[in-house]
Protein backbone atom coordinates (compact mmCIF):
# COMPACT_ATOMS: atom_id res chain seq x y z
CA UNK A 1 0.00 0.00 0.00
CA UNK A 2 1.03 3.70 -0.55
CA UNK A 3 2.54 5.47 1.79
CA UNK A 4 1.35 8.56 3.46
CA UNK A 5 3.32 10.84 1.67
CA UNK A 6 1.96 9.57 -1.47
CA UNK A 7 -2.01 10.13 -0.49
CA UNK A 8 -0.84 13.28 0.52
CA UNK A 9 0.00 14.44 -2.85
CA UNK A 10 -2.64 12.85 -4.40
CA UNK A 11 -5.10 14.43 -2.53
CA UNK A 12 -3.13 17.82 -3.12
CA UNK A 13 -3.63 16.92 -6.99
CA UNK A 14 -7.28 16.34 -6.70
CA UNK A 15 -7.90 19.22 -4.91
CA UNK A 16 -5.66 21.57 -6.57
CA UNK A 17 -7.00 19.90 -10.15
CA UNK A 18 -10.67 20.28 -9.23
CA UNK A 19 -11.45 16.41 -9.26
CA UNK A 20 -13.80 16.92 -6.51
CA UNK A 21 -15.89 20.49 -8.49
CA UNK A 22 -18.65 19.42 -7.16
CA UNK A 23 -20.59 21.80 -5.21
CA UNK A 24 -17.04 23.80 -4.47
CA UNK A 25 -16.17 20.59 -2.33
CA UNK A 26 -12.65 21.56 -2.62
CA UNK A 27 -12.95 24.70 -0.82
CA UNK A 28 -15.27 23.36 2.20
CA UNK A 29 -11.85 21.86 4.21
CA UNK A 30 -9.08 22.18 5.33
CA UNK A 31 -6.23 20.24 4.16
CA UNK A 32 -5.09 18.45 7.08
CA UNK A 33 -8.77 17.71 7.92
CA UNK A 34 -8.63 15.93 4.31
CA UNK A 35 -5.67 14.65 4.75
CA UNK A 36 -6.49 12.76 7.72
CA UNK A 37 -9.91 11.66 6.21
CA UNK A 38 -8.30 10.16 3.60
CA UNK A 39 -5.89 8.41 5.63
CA UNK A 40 -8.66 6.75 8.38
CA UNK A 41 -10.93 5.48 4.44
CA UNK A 42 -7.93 4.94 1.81
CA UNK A 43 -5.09 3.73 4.34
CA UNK A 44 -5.28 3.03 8.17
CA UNK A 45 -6.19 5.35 10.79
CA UNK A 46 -9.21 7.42 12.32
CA UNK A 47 -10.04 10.79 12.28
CA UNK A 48 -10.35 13.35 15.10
CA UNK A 49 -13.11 14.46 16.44
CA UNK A 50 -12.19 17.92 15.33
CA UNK A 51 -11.98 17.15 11.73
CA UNK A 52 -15.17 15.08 12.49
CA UNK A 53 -17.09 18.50 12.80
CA UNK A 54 -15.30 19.61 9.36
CA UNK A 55 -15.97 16.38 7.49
CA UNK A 56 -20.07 16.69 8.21
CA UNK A 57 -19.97 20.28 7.44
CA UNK A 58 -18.70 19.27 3.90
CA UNK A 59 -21.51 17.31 3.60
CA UNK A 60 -22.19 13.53 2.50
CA UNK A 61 -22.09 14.91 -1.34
CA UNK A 62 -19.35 15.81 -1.43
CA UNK A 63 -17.51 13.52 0.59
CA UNK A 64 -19.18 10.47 -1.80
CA UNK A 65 -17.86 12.42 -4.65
CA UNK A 66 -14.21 12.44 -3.15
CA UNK A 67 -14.36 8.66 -2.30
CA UNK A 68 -15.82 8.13 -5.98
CA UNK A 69 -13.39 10.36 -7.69
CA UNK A 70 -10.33 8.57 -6.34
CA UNK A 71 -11.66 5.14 -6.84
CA UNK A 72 -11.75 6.45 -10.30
CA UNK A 73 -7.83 7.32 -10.48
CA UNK A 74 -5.98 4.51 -12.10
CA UNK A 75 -3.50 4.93 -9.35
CA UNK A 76 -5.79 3.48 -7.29
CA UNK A 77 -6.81 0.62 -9.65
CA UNK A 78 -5.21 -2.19 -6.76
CA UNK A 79 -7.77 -1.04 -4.32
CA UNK A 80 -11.03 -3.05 -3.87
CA UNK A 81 -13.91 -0.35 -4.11
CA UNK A 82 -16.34 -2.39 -1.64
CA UNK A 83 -13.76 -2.50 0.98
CA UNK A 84 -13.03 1.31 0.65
CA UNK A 85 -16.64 2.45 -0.20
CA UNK A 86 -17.61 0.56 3.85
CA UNK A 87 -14.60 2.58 5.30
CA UNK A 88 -15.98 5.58 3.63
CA UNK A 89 -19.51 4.78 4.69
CA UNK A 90 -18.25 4.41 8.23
CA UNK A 91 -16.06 7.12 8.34
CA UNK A 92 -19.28 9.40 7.69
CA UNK A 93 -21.31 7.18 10.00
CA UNK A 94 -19.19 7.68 13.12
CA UNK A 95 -18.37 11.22 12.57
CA UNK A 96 -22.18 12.25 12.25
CA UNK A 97 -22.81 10.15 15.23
CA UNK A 98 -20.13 12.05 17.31
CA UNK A 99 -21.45 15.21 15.68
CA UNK A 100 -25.07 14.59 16.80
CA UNK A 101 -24.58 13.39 20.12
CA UNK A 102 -25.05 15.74 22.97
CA UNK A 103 -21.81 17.50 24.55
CA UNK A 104 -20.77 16.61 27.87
CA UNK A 105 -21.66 19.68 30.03
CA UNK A 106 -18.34 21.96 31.36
């Protein structure tokens, strides 16, 4: 499997590229917010509750449309699409449940 590095640039190239137009979904987050969702569906790893917040925020469009746009990239030809389309599907899952639970009060 790729290494971090190499997802990183990718994703730089998609976003920088416009492979993700899409309702300006290139725009709605931050990079290292990306980076690490990209990590925790394409790779191994989870993202933070933090990035959580800016993953929902970009919506479930959009995110679908960056899962479905790399799947498309020959680079990623190796990968098996119903193993990374559950990640992604989880990925959203968990951070709209943390997102929609109630805070603990201060």
């Amino acid at each position: 499997m790729a290494s971090l590095n190499v997802y990183s640039v990718l994703v730089v190239l998609f976003l920088t590229c416009g492979a993700v137009m899409e309702n300006n979904c290139e725009t709605k987050m931050g990079l290292p917010c990306v980076l690490e969702a990209f990590t925790s569906i394409f790779n191994i790893g989870s993202i933070s509750n933090n990035f959580c917040g800016e993953l929902v925020v970009l919506g479930k469009v959009c995110h679908s449309a960056l899962v479905k746009r790399t799947l498309e990239n020959p680079l990623f030809k190796d990968l098996n699409p119903a193993t990374i389309i559950a990640k992604s599907i989880q990925t959203w899952n968990n951070c709209l449940a943390l997102i929609d639970s109630p805070s603990p009060s201060a």
